[in-house]
N, C-alpha and C. Protein backbone atom coordinates (compact mmCIF):
# COMPACT_ATOMS: atom_id res chain seq x y z
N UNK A 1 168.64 -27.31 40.35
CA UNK A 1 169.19 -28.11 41.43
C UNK A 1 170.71 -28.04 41.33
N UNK A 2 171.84 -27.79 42.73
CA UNK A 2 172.84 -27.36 42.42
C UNK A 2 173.07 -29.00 42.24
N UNK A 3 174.58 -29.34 41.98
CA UNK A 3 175.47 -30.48 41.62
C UNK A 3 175.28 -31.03 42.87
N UNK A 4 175.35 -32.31 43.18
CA UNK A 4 175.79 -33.14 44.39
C UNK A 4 174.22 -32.82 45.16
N UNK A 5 173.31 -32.37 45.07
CA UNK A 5 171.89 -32.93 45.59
C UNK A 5 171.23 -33.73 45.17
N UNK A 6 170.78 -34.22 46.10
CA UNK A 6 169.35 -34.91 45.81
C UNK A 6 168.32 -34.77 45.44
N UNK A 7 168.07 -35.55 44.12
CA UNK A 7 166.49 -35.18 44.01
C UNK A 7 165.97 -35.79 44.85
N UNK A 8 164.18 -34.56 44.86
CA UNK A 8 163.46 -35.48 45.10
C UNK A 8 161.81 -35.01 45.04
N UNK A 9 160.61 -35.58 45.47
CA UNK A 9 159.83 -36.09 44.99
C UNK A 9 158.82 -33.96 44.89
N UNK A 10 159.47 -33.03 45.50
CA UNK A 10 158.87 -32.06 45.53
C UNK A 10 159.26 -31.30 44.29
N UNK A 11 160.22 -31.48 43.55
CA UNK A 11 160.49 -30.70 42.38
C UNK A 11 160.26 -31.68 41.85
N UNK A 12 159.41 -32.99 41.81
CA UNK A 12 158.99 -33.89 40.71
C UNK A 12 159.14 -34.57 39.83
N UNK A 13 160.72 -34.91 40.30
CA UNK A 13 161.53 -35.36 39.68
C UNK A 13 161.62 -37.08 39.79
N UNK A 14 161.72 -37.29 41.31
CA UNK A 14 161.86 -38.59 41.74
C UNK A 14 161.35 -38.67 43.38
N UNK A 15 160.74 -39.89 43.57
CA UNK A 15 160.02 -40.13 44.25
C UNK A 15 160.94 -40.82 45.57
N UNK A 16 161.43 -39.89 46.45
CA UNK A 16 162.89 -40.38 46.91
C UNK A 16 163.25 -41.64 47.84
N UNK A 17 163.32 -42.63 47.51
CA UNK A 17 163.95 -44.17 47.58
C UNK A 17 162.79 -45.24 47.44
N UNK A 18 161.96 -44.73 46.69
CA UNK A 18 160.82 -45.56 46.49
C UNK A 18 160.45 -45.96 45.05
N UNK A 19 161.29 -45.51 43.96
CA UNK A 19 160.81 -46.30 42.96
C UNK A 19 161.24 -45.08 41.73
N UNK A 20 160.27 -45.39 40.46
CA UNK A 20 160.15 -44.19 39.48
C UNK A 20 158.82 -44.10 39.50
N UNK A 21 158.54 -42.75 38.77
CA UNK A 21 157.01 -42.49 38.35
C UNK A 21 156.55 -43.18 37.12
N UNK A 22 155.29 -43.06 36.79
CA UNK A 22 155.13 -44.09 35.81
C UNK A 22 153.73 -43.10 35.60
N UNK A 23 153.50 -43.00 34.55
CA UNK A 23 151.89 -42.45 33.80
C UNK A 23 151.40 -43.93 32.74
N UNK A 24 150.02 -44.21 32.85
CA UNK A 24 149.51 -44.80 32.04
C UNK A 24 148.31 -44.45 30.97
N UNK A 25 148.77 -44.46 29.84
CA UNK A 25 147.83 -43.52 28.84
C UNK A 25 146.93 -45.15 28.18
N UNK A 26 145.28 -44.27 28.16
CA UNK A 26 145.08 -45.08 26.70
C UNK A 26 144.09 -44.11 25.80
N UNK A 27 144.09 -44.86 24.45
CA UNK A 27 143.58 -44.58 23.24
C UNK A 27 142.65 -45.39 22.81
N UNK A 28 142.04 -45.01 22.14
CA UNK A 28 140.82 -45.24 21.10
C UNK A 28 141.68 -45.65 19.59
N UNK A 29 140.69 -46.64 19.69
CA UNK A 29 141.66 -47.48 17.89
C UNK A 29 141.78 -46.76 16.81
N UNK A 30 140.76 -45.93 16.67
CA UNK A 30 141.12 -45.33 15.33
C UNK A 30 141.82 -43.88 15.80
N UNK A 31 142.14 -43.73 17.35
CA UNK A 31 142.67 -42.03 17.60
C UNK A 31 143.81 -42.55 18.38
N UNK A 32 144.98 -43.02 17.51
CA UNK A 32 145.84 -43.97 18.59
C UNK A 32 146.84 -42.43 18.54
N UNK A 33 147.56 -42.08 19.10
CA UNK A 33 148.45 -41.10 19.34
C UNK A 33 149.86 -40.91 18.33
N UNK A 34 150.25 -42.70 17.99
CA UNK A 34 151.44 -42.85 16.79
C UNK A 34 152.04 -43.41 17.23
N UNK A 35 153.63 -43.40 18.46
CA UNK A 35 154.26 -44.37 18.44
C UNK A 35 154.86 -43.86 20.22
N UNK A 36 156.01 -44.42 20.39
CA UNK A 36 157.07 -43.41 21.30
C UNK A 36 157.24 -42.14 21.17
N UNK A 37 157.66 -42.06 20.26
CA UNK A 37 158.02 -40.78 19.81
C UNK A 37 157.34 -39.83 19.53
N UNK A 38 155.99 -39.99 19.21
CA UNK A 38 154.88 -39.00 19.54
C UNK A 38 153.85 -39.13 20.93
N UNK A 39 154.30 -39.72 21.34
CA UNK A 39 153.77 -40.03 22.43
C UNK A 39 154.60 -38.98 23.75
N UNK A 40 155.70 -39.20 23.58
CA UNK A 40 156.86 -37.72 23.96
C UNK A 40 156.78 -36.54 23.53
N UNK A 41 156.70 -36.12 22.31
CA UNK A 41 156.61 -34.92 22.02
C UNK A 41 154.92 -34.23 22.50
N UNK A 42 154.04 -34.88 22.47
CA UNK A 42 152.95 -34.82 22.69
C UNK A 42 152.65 -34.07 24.27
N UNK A 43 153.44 -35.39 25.18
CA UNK A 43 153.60 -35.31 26.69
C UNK A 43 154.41 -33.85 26.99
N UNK A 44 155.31 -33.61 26.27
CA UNK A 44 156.44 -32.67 26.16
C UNK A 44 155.74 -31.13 25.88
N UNK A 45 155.26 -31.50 24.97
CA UNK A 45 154.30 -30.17 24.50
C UNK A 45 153.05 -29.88 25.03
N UNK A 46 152.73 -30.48 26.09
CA UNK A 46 151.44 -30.79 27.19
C UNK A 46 150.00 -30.27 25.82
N UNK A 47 150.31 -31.59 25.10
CA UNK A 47 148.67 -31.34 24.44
C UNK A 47 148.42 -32.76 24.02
N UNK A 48 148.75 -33.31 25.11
CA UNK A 48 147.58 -34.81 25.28
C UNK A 48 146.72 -34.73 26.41
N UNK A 49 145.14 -34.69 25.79
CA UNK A 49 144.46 -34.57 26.48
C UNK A 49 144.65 -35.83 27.77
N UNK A 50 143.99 -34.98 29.18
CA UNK A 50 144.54 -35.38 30.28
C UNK A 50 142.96 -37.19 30.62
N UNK A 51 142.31 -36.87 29.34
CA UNK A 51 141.12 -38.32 29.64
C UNK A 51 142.02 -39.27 29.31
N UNK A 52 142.83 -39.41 28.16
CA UNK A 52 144.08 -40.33 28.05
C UNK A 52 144.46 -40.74 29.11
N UNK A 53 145.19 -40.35 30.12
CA UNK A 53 145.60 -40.72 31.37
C UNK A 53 144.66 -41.65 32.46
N UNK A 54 145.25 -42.69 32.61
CA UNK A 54 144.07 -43.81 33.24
C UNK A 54 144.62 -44.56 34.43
N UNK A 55 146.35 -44.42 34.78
CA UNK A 55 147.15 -44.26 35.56
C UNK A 55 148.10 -43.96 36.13
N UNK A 56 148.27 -43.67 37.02
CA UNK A 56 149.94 -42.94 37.32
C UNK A 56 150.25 -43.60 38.93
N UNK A 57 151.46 -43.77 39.38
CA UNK A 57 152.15 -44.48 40.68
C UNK A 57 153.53 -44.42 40.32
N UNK A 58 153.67 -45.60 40.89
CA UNK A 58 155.13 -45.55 41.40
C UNK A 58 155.44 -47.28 40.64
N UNK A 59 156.94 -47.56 40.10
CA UNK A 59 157.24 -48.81 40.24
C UNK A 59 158.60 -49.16 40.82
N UNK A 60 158.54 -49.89 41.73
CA UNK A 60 159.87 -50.62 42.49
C UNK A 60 160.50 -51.08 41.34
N UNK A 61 160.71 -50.97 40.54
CA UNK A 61 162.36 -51.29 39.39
C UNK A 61 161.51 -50.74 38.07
N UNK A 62 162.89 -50.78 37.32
CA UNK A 62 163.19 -50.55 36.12
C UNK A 62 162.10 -51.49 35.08
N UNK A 63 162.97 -52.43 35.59
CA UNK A 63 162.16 -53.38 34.44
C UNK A 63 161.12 -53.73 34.71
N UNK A 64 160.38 -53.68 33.66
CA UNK A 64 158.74 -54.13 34.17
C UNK A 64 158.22 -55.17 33.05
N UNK A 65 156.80 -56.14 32.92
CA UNK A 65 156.26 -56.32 31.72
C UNK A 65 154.96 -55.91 32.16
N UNK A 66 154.41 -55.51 30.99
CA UNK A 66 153.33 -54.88 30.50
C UNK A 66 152.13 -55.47 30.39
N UNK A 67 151.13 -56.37 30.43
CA UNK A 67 150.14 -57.00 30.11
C UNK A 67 149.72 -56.89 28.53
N UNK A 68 149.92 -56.26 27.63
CA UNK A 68 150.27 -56.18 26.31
C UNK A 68 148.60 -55.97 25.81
N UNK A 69 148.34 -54.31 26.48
CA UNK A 69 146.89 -54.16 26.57
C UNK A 69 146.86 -53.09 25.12
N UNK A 70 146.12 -53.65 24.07
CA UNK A 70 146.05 -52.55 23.12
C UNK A 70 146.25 -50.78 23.17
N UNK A 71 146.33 -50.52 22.39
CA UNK A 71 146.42 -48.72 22.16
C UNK A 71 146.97 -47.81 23.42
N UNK A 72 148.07 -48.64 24.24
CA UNK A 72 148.54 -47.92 25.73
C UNK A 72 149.58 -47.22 25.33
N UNK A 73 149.68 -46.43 25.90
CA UNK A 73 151.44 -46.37 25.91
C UNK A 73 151.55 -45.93 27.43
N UNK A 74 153.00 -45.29 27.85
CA UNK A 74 153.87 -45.73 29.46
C UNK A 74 155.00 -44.24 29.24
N UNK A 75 154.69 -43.64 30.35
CA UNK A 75 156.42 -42.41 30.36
C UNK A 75 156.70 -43.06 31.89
N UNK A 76 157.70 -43.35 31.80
CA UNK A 76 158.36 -43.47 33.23
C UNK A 76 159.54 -43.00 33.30
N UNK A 77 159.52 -42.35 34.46
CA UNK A 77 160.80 -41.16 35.25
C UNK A 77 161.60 -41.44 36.16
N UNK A 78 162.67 -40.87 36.36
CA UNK A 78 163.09 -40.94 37.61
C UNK A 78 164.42 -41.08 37.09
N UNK A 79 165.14 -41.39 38.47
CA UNK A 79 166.61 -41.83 39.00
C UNK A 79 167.28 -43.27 38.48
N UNK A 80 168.48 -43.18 38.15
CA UNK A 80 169.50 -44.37 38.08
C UNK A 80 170.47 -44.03 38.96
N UNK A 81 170.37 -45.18 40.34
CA UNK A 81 171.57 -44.47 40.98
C UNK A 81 172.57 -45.27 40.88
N UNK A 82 173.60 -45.15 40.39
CA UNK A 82 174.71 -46.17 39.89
C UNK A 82 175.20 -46.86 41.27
N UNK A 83 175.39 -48.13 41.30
CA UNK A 83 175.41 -48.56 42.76
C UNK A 83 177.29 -48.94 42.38
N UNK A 84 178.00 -48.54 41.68
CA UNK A 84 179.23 -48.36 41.75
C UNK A 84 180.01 -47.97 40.83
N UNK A 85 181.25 -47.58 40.60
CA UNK A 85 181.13 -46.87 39.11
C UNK A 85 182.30 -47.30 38.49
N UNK A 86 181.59 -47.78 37.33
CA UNK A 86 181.77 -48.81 35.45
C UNK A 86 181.50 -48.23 35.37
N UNK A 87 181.60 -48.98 33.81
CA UNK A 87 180.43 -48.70 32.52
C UNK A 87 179.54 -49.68 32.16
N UNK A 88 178.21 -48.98 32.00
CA UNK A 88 177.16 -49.88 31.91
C UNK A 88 176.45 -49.79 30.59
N UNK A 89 175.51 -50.20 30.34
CA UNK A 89 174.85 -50.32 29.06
C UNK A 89 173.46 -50.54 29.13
N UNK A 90 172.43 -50.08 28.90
CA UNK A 90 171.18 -50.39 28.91
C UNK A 90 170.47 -50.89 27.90
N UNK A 91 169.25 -51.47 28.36
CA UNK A 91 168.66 -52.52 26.85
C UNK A 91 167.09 -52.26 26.63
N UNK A 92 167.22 -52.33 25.82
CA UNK A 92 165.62 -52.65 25.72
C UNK A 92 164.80 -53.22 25.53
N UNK A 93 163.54 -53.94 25.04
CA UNK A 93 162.78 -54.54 24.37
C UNK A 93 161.28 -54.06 24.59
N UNK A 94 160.43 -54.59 23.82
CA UNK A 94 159.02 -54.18 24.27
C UNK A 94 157.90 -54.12 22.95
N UNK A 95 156.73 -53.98 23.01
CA UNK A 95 155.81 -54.28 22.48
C UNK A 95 154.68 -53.43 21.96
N UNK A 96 154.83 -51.74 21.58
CA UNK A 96 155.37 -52.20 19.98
C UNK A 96 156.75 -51.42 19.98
N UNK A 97 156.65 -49.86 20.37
CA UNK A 97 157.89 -49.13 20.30
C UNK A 97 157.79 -49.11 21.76
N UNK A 98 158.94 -48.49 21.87
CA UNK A 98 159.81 -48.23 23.14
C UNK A 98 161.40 -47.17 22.50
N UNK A 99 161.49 -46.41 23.56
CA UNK A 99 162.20 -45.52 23.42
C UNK A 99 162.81 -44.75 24.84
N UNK A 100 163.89 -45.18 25.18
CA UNK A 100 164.86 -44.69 26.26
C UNK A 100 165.71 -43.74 26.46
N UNK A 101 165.50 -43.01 27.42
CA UNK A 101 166.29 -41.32 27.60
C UNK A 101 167.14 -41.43 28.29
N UNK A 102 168.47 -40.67 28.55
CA UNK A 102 169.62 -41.53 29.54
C UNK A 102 170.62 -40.13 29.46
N UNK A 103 170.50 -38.99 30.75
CA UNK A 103 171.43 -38.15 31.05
C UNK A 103 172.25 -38.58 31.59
N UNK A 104 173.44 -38.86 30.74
CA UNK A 104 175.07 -39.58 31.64
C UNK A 104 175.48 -38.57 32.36
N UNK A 105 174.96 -37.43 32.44
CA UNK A 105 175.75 -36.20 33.56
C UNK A 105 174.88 -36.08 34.84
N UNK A 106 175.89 -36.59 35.85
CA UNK A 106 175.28 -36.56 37.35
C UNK A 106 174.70 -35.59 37.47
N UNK A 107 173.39 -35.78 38.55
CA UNK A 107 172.90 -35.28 39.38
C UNK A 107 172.23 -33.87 38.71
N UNK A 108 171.77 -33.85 37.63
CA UNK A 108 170.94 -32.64 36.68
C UNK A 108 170.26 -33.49 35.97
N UNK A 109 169.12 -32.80 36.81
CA UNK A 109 167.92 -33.27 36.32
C UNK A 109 167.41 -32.61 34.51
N UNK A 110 166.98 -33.75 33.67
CA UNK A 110 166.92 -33.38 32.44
C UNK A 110 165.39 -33.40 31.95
N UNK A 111 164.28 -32.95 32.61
CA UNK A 111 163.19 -32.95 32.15
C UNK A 111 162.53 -31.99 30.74
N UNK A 112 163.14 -32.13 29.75
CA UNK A 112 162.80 -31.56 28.52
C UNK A 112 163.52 -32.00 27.25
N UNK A 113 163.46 -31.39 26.35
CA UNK A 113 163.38 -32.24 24.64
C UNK A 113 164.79 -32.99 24.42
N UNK A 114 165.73 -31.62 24.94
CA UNK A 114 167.43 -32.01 25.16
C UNK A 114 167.97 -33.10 25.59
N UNK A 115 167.12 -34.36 26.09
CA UNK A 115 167.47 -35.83 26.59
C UNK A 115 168.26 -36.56 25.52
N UNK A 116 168.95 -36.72 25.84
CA UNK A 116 169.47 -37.95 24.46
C UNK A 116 168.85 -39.11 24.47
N UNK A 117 168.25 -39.49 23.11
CA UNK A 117 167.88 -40.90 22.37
C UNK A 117 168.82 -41.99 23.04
N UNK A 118 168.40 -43.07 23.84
CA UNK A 118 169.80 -43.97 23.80
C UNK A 118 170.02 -45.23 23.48
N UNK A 119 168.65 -45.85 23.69
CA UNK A 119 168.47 -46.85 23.14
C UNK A 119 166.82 -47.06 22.99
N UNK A 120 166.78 -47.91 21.67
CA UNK A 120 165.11 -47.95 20.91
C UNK A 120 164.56 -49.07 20.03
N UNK A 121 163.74 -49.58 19.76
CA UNK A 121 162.59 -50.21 19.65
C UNK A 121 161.81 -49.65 18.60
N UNK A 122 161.42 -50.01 17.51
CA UNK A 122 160.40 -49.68 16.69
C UNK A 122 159.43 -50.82 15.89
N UNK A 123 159.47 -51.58 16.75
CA UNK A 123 158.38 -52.98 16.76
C UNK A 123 158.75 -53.93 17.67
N UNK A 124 157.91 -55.15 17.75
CA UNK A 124 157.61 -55.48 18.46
C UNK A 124 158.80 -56.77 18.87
N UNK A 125 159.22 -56.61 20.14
CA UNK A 125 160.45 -57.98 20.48
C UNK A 125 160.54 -58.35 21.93
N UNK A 126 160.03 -59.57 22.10
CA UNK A 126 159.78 -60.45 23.52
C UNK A 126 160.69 -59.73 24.94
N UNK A 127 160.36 -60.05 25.64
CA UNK A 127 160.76 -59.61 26.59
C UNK A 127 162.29 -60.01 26.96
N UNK A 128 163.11 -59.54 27.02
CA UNK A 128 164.37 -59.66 27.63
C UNK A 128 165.17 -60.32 26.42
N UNK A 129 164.72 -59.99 25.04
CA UNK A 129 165.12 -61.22 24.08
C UNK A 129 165.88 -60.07 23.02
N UNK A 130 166.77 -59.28 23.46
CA UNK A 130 167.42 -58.02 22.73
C UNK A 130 167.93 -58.26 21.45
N UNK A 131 168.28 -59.77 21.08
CA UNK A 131 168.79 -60.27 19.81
C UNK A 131 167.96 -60.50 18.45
N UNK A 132 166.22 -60.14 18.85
CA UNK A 132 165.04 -60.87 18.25
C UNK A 132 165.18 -60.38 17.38
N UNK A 133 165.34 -60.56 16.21
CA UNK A 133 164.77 -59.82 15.01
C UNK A 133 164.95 -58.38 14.61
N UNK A 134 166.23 -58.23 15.29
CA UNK A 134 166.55 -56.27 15.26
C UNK A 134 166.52 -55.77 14.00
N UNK A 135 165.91 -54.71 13.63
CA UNK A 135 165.64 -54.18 12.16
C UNK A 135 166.68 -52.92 12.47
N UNK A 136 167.23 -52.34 11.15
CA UNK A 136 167.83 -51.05 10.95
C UNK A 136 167.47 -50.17 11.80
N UNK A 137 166.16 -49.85 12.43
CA UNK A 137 165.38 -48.78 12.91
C UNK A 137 165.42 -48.93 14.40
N UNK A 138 166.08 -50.24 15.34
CA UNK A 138 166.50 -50.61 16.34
C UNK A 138 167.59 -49.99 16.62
N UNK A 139 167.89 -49.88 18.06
CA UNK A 139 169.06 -49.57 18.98
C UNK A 139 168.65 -50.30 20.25
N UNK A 140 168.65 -51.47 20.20
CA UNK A 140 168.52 -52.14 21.24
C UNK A 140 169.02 -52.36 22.58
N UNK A 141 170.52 -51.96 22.46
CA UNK A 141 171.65 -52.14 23.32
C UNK A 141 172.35 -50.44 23.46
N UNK A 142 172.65 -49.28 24.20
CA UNK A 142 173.02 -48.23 24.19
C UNK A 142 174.44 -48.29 24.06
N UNK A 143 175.12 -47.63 24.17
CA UNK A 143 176.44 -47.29 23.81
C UNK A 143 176.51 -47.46 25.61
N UNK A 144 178.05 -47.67 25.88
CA UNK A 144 178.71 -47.05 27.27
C UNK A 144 178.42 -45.71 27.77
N UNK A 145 178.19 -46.08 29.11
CA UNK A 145 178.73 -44.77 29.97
C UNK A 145 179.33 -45.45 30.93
N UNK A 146 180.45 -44.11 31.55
CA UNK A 146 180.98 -44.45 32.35
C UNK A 146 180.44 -43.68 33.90
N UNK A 147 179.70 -44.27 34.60
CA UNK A 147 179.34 -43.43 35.72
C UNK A 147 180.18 -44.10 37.42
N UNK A 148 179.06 -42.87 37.84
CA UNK A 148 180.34 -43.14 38.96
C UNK A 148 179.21 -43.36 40.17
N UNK A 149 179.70 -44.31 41.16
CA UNK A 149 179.28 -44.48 42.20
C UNK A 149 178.29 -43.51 43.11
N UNK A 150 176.93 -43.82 43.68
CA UNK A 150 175.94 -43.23 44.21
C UNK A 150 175.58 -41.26 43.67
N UNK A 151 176.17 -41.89 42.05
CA UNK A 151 175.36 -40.35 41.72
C UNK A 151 174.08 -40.65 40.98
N UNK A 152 173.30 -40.12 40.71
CA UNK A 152 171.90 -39.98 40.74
C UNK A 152 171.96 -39.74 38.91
N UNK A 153 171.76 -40.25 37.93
CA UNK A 153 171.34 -40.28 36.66
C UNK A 153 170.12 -40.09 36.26
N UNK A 154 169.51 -39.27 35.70
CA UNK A 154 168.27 -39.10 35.06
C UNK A 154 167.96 -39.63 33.56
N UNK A 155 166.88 -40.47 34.24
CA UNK A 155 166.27 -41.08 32.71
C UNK A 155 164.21 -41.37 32.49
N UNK A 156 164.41 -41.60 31.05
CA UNK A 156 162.74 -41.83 30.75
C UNK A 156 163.05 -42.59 29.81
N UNK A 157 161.25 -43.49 29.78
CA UNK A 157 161.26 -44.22 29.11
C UNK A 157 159.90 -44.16 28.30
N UNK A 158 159.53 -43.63 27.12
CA UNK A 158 158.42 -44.20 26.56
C UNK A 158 157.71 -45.25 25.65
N UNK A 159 156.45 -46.06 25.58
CA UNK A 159 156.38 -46.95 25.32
C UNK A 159 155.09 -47.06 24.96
N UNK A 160 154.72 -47.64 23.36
CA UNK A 160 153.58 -47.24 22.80
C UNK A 160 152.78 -48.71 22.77
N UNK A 161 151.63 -48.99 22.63
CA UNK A 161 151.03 -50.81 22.21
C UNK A 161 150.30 -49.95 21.23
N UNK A 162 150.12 -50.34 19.77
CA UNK A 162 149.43 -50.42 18.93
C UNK A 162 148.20 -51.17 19.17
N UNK A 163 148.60 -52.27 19.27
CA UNK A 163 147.61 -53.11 19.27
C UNK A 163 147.68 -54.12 18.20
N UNK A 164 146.55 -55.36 17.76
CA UNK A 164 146.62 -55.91 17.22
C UNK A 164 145.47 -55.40 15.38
């Protein structure tokens, strides 16, 4: 895709002014997949079997909560379109890992391994509550970027439930 286009929903990138994509995986307790992070490489390396998959759509925002359904995990795609241009910071939280992808370079689309890590989760912390209990293995809060007004940012998010 050259610089200064639009994605959109035919190169499968983003679903154009309607939301992000969203896949919903589940597992079997004793064949749980591992965490975020294998849950990506997995998706990445297309060898999760496709019975895993139990939904896929669209969600009108970013933030979502989860119903906190055992052995799931979540990839969601798409667009950040900066609605003016600072610097912003993104957060996380979630139940058990979670793990956020964040191309600060306009309008190139980044669908493969090369995404930068930006902010992460490696147990479990309430919803919207970024201060909970952060362990060493957290990045809860991302570093700055500075973006710029109605350009199109590419990001993912994956997100594992263990279970209890």
């Amino acid at each position: 895709m050259a610089a200064g286009t639009t994605p959109t929903e035919e190169n499968g990138k983003f679903i154009d002014g309607q939301g992000l994509k969203y896949t919903k995986y589940q597992f079997e307790k004793n064949k749980v997949v591992g965490n975020a992070s294998t849950l990506r490489e997995k998706i990445r390396a297309n060898t999760l079997p496709a019975e895993h998959i139990v939904k896929s759509g669209t969600l009108g925002e970013f933030e979502m909560i989860f119903n906190g359904e055992d052995y799931t995990g979540y990839w969601v795609r798409g667009y950040f379109i900066a609605p003016k241009t600072t610097k912003y910071k993104f957060y996380v939280s979630g139940d058990d890992t979670v793990e956020f992808y964040f191309n600060p370079i306009a309008n190139v689309p980044s669908i493969d391994s090369a995404l930068p890590r930006t902010c992460y989760v490696c147990g479990y912390h309430n919803f919207r509550n970024y201060d909970y209990y952060p362990r060493s293995c957290d990045k809860i809060i991302s570093d700055e970027y500075d973006l710029e007004e109605g350009k199109y940012y590419y990001m993912e998010l994956f997100a594992f439930n263990y279970g209890t």
